[in-house]
Protein backbone atom coordinates (compact mmCIF):
# COMPACT_ATOMS: atom_id res chain seq x y z
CA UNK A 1 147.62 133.21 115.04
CA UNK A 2 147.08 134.60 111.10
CA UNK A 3 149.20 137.21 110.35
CA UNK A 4 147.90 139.36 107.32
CA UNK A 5 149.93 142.10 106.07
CA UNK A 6 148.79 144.68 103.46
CA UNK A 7 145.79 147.35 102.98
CA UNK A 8 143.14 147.90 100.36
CA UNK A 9 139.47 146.86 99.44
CA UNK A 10 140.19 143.08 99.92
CA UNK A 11 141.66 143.56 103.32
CA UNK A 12 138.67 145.35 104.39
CA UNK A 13 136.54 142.50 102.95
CA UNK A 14 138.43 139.45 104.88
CA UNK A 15 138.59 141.70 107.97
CA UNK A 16 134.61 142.07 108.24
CA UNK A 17 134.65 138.02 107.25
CA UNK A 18 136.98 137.52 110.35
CA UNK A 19 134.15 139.79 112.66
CA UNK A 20 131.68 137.90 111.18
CA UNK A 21 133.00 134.62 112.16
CA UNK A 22 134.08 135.86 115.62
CA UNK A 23 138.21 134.86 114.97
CA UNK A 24 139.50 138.40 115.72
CA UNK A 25 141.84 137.06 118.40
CA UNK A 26 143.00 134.27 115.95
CA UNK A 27 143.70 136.70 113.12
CA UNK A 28 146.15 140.19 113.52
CA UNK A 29 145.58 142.81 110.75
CA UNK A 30 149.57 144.30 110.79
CA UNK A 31 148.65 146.44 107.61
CA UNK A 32 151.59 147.95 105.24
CA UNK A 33 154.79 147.18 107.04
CA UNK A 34 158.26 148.22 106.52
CA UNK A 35 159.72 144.89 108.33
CA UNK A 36 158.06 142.12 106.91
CA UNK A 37 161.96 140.26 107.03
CA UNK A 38 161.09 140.65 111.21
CA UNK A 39 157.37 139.20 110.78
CA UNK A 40 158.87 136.45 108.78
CA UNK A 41 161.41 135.14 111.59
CA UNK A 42 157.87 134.85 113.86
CA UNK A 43 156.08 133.09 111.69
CA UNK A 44 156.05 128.60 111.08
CA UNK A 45 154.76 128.79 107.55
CA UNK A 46 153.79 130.95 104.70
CA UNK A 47 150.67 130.96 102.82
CA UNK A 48 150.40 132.90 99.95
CA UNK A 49 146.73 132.09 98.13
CA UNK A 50 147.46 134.92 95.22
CA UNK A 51 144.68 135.02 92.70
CA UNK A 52 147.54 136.80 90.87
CA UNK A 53 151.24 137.68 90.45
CA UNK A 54 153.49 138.97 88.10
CA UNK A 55 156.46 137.59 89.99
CA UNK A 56 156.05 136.91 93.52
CA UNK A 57 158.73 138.83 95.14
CA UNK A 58 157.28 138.29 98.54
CA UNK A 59 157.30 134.71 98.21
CA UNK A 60 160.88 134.55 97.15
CA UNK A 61 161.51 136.75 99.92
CA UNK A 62 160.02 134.13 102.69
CA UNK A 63 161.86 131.69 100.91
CA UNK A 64 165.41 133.30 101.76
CA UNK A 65 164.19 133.56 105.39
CA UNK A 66 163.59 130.11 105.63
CA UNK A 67 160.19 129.73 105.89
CA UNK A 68 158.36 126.76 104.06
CA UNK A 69 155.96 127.93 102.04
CA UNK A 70 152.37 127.45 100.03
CA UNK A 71 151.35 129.30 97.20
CA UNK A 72 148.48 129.12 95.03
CA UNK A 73 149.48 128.09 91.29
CA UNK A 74 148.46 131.92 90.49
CA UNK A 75 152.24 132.64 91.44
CA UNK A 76 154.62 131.82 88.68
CA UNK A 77 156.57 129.01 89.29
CA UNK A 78 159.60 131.21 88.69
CA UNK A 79 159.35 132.47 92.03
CA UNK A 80 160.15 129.39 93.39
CA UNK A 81 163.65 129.16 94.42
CA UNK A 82 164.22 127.05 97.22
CA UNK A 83 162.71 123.29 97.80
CA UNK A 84 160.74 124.55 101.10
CA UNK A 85 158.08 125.76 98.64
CA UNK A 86 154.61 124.00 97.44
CA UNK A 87 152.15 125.24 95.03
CA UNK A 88 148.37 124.44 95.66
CA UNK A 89 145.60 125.48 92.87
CA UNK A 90 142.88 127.90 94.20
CA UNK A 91 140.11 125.51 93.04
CA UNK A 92 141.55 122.78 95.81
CA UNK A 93 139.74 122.01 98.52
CA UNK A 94 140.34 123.59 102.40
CA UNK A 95 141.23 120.23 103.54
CA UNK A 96 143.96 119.94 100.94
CA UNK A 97 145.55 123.04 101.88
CA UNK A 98 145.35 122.65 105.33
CA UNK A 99 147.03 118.95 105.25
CA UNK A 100 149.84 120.83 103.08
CA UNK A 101 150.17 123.14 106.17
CA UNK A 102 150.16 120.16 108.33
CA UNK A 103 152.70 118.51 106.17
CA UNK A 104 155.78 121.17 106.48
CA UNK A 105 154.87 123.13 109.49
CA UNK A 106 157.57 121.29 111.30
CA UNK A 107 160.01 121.07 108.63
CA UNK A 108 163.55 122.13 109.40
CA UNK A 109 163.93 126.15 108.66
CA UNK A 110 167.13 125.78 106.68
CA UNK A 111 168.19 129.32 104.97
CA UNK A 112 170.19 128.77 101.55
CA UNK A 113 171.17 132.46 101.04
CA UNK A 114 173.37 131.52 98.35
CA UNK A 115 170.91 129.61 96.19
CA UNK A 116 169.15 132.98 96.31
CA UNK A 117 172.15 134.95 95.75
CA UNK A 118 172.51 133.03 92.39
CA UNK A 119 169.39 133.22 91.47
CA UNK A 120 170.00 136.99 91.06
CA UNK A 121 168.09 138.19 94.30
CA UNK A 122 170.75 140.02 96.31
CA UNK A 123 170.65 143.63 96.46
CA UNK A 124 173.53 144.60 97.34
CA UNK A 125 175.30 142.13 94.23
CA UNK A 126 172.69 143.43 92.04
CA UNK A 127 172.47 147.00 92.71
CA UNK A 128 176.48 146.60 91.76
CA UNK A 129 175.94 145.33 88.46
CA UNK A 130 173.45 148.04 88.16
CA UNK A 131 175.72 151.06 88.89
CA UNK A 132 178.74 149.42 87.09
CA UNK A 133 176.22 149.10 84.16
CA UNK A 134 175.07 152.20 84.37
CA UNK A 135 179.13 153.51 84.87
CA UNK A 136 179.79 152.05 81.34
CA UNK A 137 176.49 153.71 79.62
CA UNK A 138 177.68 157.11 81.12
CA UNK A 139 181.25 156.37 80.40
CA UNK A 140 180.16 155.96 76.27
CA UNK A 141 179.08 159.56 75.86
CA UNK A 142 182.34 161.05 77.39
């Protein structure tokens, strides 16, 4: 089963594609979601076929659960953080990116929480440094 989480125009667009092509019980339309860290323990792999990203937050965020990944070379590079990650261009074929799939669905799900935490991507270590930053700035026009 295809999870796809999010709203908009391009939702609407690949949800009349998957009516079209009759795959409605093959693909689940979860919409905004508040728990995406739940949906991630669920899912075997994560595809991420951006046509654009500033960062990729969610795909650093799959990373830390685990999951390996596939992302489109749209996503900065930056955002990759563990090794469980690929990067496919757009342009490549379907075969390509489904022998990727193939390829690491069954790779162990190791989580390496303190690769991420070094990379600067815990909030509670960051929001820290925040307020203690923000302690100091206050603290200068005492």
């Amino acid at each position: 089963i295809l999870l796809l989480i999010g709203q908009g125009p391009l939702m609407e667009e690949i949800k009349q594609k998957v009516n079209s092509l009759n795959l409605t019980d093959s693909v689940k339309f979860l919409g905004q979601r508040n728990d995406v860290n739940k949906l991630y323990q669920a899912m075997d792999v994560f595809i991420f076929p951006s046509l654009y990203e500033g960062l990729g937050m969610v795909l650093i965020e799959a990373q830390a659960s685990g999951l390996p990944c596939i992302a489109s070379t749209e996503v900065p590079i930056i955002a990759k953080v563990l090794n469980n990650t690929e990067f496919i261009e757009l342009e490549e074929p379907i075969n390509i990116w489904i022998s990727k799939i193939n390829e690491i669905i069954n790779c162990n799900r190791k989580i390496d929480l303190e690769i991420v935490r070094n990379l600067g991507y815990d909030i509670k270590i960051e929001s820290k440094k925040l307020e203690n930053e923000y302690t100091k700035i206050l603290q200068n026009f005492k």
